[in-house]
Each structure stands twice: as structure tokens, then as C-alpha cells.
Protein backbone atom coordinates (compact mmCIF):
# COMPACT_ATOMS: atom_id res chain seq x y z
CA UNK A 1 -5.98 -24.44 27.81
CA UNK A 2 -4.63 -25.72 24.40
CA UNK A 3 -3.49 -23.16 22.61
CA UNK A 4 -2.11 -23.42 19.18
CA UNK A 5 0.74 -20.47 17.37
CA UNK A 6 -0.05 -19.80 13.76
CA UNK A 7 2.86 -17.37 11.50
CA UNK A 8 1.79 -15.90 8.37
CA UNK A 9 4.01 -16.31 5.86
CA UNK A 10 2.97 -16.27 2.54
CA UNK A 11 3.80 -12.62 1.69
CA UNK A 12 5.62 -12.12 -1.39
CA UNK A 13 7.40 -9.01 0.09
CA UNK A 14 7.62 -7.43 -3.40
CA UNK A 15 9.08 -4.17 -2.01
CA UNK A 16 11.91 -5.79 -0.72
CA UNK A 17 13.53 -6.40 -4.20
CA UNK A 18 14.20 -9.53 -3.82
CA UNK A 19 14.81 -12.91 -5.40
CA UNK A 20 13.67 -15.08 -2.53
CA UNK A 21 10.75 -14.47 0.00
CA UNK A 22 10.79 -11.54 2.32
CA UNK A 23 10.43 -14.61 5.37
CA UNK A 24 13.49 -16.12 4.12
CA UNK A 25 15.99 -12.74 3.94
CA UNK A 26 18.82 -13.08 6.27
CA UNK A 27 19.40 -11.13 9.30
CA UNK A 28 22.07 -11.83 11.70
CA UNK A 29 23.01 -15.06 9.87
CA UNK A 30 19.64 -16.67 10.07
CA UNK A 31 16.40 -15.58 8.16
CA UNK A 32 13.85 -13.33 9.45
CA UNK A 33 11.32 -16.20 10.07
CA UNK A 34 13.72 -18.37 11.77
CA UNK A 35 14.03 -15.60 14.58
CA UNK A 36 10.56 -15.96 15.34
CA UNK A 37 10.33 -19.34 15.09
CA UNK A 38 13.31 -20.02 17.48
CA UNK A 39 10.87 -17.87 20.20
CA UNK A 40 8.11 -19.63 19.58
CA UNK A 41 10.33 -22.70 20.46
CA UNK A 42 11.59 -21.07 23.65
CA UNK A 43 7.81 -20.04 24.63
CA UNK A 44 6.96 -24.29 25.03
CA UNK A 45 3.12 -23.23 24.07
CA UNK A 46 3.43 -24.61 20.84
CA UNK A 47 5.74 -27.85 19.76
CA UNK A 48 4.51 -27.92 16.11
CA UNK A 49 3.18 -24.11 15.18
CA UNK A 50 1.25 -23.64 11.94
CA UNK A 51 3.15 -22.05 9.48
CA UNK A 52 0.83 -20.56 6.57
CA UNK A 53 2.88 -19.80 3.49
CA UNK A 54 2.10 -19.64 -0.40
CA UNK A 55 3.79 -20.53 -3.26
CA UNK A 56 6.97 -19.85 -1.47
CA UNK A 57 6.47 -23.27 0.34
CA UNK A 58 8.98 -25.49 -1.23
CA UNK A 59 11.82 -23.24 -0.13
CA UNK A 60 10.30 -22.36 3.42
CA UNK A 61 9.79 -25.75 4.29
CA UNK A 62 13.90 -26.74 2.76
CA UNK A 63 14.83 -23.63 5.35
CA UNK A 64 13.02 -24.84 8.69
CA UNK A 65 12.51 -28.34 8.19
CA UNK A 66 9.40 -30.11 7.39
CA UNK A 67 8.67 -32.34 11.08
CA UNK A 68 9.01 -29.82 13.00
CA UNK A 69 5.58 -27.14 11.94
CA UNK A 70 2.58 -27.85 10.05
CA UNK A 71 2.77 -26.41 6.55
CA UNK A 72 -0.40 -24.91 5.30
CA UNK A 73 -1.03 -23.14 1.84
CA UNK A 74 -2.53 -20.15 1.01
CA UNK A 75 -3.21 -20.48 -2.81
CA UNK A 76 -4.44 -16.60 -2.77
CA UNK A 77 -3.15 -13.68 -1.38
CA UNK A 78 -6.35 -12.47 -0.27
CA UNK A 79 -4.95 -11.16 3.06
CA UNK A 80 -4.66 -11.70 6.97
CA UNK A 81 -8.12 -12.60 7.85
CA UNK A 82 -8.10 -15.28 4.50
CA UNK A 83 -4.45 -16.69 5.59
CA UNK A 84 -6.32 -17.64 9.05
CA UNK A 85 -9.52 -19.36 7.05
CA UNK A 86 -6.82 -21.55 5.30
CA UNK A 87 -5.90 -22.93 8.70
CA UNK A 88 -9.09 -23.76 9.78
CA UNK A 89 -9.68 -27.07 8.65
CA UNK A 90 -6.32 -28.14 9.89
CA UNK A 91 -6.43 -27.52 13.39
CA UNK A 92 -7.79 -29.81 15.78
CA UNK A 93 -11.21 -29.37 17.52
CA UNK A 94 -9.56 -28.95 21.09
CA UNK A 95 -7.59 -25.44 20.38
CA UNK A 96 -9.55 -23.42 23.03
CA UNK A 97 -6.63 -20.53 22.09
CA UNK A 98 -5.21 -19.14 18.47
CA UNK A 99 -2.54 -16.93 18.53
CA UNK A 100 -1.13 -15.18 15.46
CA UNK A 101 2.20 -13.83 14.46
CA UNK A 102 3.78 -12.82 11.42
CA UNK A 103 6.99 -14.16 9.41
CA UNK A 104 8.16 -11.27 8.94
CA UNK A 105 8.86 -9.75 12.66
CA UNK A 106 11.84 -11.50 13.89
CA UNK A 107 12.47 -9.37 17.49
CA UNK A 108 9.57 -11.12 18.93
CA UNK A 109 10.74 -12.71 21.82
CA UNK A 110 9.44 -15.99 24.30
CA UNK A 111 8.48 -14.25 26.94
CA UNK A 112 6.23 -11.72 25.14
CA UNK A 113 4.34 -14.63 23.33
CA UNK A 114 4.20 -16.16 26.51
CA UNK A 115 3.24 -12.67 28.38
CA UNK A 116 0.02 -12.67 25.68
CA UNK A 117 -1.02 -16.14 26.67
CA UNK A 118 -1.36 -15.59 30.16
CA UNK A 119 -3.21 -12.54 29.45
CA UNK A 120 -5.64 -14.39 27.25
CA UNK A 121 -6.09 -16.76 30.36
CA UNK A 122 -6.91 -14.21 32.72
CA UNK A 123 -8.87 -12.08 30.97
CA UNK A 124 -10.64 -14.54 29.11
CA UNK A 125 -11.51 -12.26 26.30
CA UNK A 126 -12.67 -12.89 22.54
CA UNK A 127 -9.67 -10.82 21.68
CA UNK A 128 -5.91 -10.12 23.35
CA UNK A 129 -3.89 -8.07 21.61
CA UNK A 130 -0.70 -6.32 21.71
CA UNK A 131 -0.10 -2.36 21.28
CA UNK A 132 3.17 -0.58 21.07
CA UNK A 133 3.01 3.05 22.05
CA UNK A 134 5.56 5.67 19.96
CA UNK A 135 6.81 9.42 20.26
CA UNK A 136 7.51 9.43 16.47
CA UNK A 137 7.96 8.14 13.40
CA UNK A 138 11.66 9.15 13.17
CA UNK A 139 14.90 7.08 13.09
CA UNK A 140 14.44 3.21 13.75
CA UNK A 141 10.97 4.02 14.89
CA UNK A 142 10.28 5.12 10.80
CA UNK A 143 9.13 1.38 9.86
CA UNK A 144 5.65 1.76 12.23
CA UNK A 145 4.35 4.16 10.10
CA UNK A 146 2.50 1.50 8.17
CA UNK A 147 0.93 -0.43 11.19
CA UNK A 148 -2.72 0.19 12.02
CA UNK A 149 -3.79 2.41 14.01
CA UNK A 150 -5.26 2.00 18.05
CA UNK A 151 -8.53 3.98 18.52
CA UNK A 152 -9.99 4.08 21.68
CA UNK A 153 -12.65 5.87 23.40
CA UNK A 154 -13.39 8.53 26.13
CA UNK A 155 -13.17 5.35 28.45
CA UNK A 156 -9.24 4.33 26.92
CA UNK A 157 -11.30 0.91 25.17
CA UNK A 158 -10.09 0.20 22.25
CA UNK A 159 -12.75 1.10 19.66
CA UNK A 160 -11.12 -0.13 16.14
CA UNK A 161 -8.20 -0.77 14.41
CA UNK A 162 -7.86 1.75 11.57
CA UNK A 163 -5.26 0.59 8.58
CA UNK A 164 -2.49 3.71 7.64
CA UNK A 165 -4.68 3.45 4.34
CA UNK A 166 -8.21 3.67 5.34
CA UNK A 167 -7.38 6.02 8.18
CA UNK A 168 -8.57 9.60 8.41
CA UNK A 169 -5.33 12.12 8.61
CA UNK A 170 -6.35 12.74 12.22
CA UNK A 171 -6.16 8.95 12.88
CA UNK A 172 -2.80 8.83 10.86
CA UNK A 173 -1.74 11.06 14.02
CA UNK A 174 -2.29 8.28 16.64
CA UNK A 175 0.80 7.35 18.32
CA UNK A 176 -0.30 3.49 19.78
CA UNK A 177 -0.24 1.15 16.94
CA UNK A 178 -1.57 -2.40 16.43
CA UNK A 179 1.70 -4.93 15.66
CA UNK A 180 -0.93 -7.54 14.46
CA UNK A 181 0.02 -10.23 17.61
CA UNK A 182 -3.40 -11.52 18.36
CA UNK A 183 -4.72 -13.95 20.72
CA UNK A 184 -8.35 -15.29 20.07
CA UNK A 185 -10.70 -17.35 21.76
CA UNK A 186 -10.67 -20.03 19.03
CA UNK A 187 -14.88 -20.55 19.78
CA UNK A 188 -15.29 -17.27 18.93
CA UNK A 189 -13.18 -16.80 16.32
CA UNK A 190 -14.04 -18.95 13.76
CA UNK A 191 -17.62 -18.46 12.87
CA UNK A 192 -16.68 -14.48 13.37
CA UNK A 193 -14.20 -15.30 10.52
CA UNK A 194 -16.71 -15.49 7.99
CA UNK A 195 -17.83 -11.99 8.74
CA UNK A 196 -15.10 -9.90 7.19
CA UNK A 197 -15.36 -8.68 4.11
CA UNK A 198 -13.18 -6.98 1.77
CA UNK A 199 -14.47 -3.19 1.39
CA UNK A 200 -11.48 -1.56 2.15
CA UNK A 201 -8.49 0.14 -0.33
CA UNK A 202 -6.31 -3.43 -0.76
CA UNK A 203 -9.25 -5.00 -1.33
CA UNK A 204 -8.40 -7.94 1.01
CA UNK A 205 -9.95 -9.64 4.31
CA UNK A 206 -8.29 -7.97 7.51
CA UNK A 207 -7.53 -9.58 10.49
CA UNK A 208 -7.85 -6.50 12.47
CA UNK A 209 -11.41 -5.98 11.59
CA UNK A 210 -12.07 -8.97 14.25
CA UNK A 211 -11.69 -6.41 16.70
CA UNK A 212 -14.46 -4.10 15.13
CA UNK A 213 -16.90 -7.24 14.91
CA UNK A 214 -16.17 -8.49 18.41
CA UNK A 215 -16.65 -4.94 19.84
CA UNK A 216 -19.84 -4.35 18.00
CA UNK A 217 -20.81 -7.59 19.36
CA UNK A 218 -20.65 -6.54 23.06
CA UNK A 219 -16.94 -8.66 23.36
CA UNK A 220 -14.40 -7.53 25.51
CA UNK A 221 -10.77 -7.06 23.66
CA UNK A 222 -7.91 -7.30 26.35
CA UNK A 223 -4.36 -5.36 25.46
CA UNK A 224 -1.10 -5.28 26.70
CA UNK A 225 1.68 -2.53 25.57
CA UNK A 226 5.34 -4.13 24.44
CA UNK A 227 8.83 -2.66 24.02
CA UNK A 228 8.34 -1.23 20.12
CA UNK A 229 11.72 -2.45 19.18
CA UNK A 230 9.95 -6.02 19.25
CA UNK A 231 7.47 -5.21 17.14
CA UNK A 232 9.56 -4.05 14.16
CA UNK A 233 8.44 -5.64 10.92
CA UNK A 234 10.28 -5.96 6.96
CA UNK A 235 8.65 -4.43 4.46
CA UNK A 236 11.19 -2.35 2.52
CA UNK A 237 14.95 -2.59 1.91
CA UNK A 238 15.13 0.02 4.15
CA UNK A 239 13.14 -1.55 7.22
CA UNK A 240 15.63 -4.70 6.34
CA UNK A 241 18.70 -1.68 7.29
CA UNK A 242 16.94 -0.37 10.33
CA UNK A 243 16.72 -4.15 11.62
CA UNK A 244 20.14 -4.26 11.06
CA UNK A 245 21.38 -1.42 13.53
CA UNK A 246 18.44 -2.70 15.70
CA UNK A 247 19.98 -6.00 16.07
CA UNK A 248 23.48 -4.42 16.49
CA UNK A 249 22.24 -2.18 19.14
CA UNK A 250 19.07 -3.47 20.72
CA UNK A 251 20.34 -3.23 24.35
CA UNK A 252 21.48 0.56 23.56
CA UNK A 253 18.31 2.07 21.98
CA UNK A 254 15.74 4.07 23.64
CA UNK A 255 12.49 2.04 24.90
């Protein structure tokens, strides 16, 4: 199975204040993007991952290096599900597997990229994705209030993926969240692409809706839980601080 790694990257990351894009922000002496992109290197899936950034491509390709990914531009930040159109036509026809990350989560590790792969081979699914499961939005675990949320049904299948601004408050409640780390049958995905819409309160084309097409469409979606500290993403100055301690402290902090 060929399976190709694409990062979204193009974000602006206007809450974080900052001067040069939220991918690029140091942590630990090496930017946020160049975390993941080391674990995508120590997976071996993919030797030259897509990297889809925006106008913020000149200094995200001086940071990583040009040979080693394949730079693709996103001339409008129309959202997730648009960032993956922009790839299409770039990819080559024998990618039987897609699977998508974001720039801006650098605990990621090899082995849980690798761990969604396999899944994707076994279950052979339109759809593998990854959950994290909280007690609370407190303390370092304050930066998942923003993720989407998992709903599932009398039978624990996942149902839809809910966005912390189109959800219901009794949705906002749910404690499993969606990290965005997709794997997708790359057959399926791409005419299914052209199905999302933007009716929703950003007004942009959501990856996560995928899930709502496929299971409307009779598809099975396949999910495996990960250690939350792995899933923590940069927003806000603040999420930048809790990353901070987290990768002070990782081995210390509750699971």
C-alpha cells in the first residue's frame, strides 16, 4: 500500500501575535513544524511528505529545506477540506492511502503515525481516525477545548464530528475529541472531496465533515484512542506556554 503524509500548514496563526508563522514558532530550539516533520521522518511511510502552506512559503521552505517535501500552495484560506483539494493534482495516481496532519502539533510521534497506518491496513476503511479521550478541560489539558467534538451512537460508532462552534452546549460536554489525524482511502476520498460545502459559522470547507459524508454513505470509519499529550495543538500564546511545561515534563504528566 502506497501511502502518502500530507501537513497543513498554511495557517496564519493570527492569535499567536506573532511576526512569523504559527508553523515556524520555536519550541525546544526547533520550530513547531519541524517536530512533526522529524516523526514523519522516523515513521519511513513517507520520504518526501506534502507540505501545504500559503503565503508563508518562502520562509517555510528556507526553514526545512526545499528537496526534502513537496511544497504545495494554498492561495486561499478556505479551510481543511480546501488545503487537501490543493494537493490533489500533485499526487501521483498510485497513493492507495492519504494521511493528514497538521503543522501546528509538534508531540506527534513515529510510532503513532505509524500505529494509524496499520490500522488503515487492517481495517480497510474509507476513514481512520484518531480520538483522544479527556477528564477536563483544566491545566495542560485547557488547549482541547477547541477540537471537535466525537459523537457516537447507542452502538459507540462514531456518528459525526461536531466543531466547538457549531456544536450544541450538550455536545460542547463531550469528553473524546477529534485531533484532526486522518487516514483516507485515497479512492474514496477524492471525488467525496467535492462534496463539502461551506454552511457552517467560519464559513470554510471542513475536513471533518468527510466523516459525516462517508457515514451517510454506508462507509465504515475506523478509530484508535492516543495519549492526549500528543495531540496538543498552538493556537494561542498561551497553548505555545502549556507546550512549554509539556515538553519539560512530558514523561511526568498524567496520561
Amino acid at each position: 500500500m502506497t501511502t502518502r503524509i500530507i501537513v497543513l500548514a498554511a495557517g496564519k496563526g493570527v492569535r499567536m501575535n506573532s511576526e512569523i508563522p504559527k508553523v515556524l514558532i520555536p519550541l525546544a530550539g526547533k520550530p513547531l513544524l519541524g517536530h512533526l516533520t522529524d516523526a514523519i521522518r522516523r515513521s519511513g511511510i513517507d520520504p518526501h511528505p506534502v507540505i501545504v502552506v500559503g503565503e508563508n512559503q518562502p520562509l517555510i521552505e528556507a526553514a526545512l529545506g526545499r528537496d526534502a517535501y513537496q511544497f504545495i500552495r494554498q492561495d486561499a484560506p478556505l479551510g481543511t477540506g480546501h488545503a487537501v483539494v490543493a494537493a490533489e493534482p500533485y499526487l501521483t495516481p498510485d497513493t492507495d492511502a492519504l494521511i493528514v496532519l497538521y503543522g501546528d502539533h509538534p508531540f506527534v510521534d513515529a510510532e503513532t503515525i505509524k500505529n494509524l497506518r496499520a490500522l488503515h491496513k487492517e481495517k480497510n476503511c474509507a476513514i481512520t481516525m484518531m480520538t483522544v479521550a479527556i477528564e477536563d478541560f483544566e491545566n495542560w489539558r485547557a488547549p482541547f477545548y477547541d477540537f471537535g467534538r466525537v459523537v457516537r451512537d447507542e452502538k459507540g460508532e462514531i456518528k459525526k464530528i461536531v466543531e466547538v462552534k457549531d456544536a450544541t452546549p450538550e455536545e460542547r460536554e463531550i469528553k473524546e475529541l477529534n485531533p484532526s489525524f486522518f487516514c483516507f482511502r485515497a479512492s474514496w476520498l477524492w471525488p467525496h472531496l467535492k462534496l463539502l460545502t461551506n454552511n457552517n459559522a467560519k464559513g470554510e470547507y471542513y475536513l471533518t465533515d468527510l466523516v459525516r459524508i462517508a457515514i451517510d454513505r454506508g462507509e465504515c470509519i475506523a478509530s484508535i484512542n492516543i495519549n492526549p499529550l500528543q495531540a496538543i495543538g498552538i493556537n494561542t500564546p498561551e497553548h505555545l506556554e502549556i507546550a512549554k511545561q509539556i515538553e519539560e515534563k512530558r514523561d511526568t504528566l498524567p496520561k
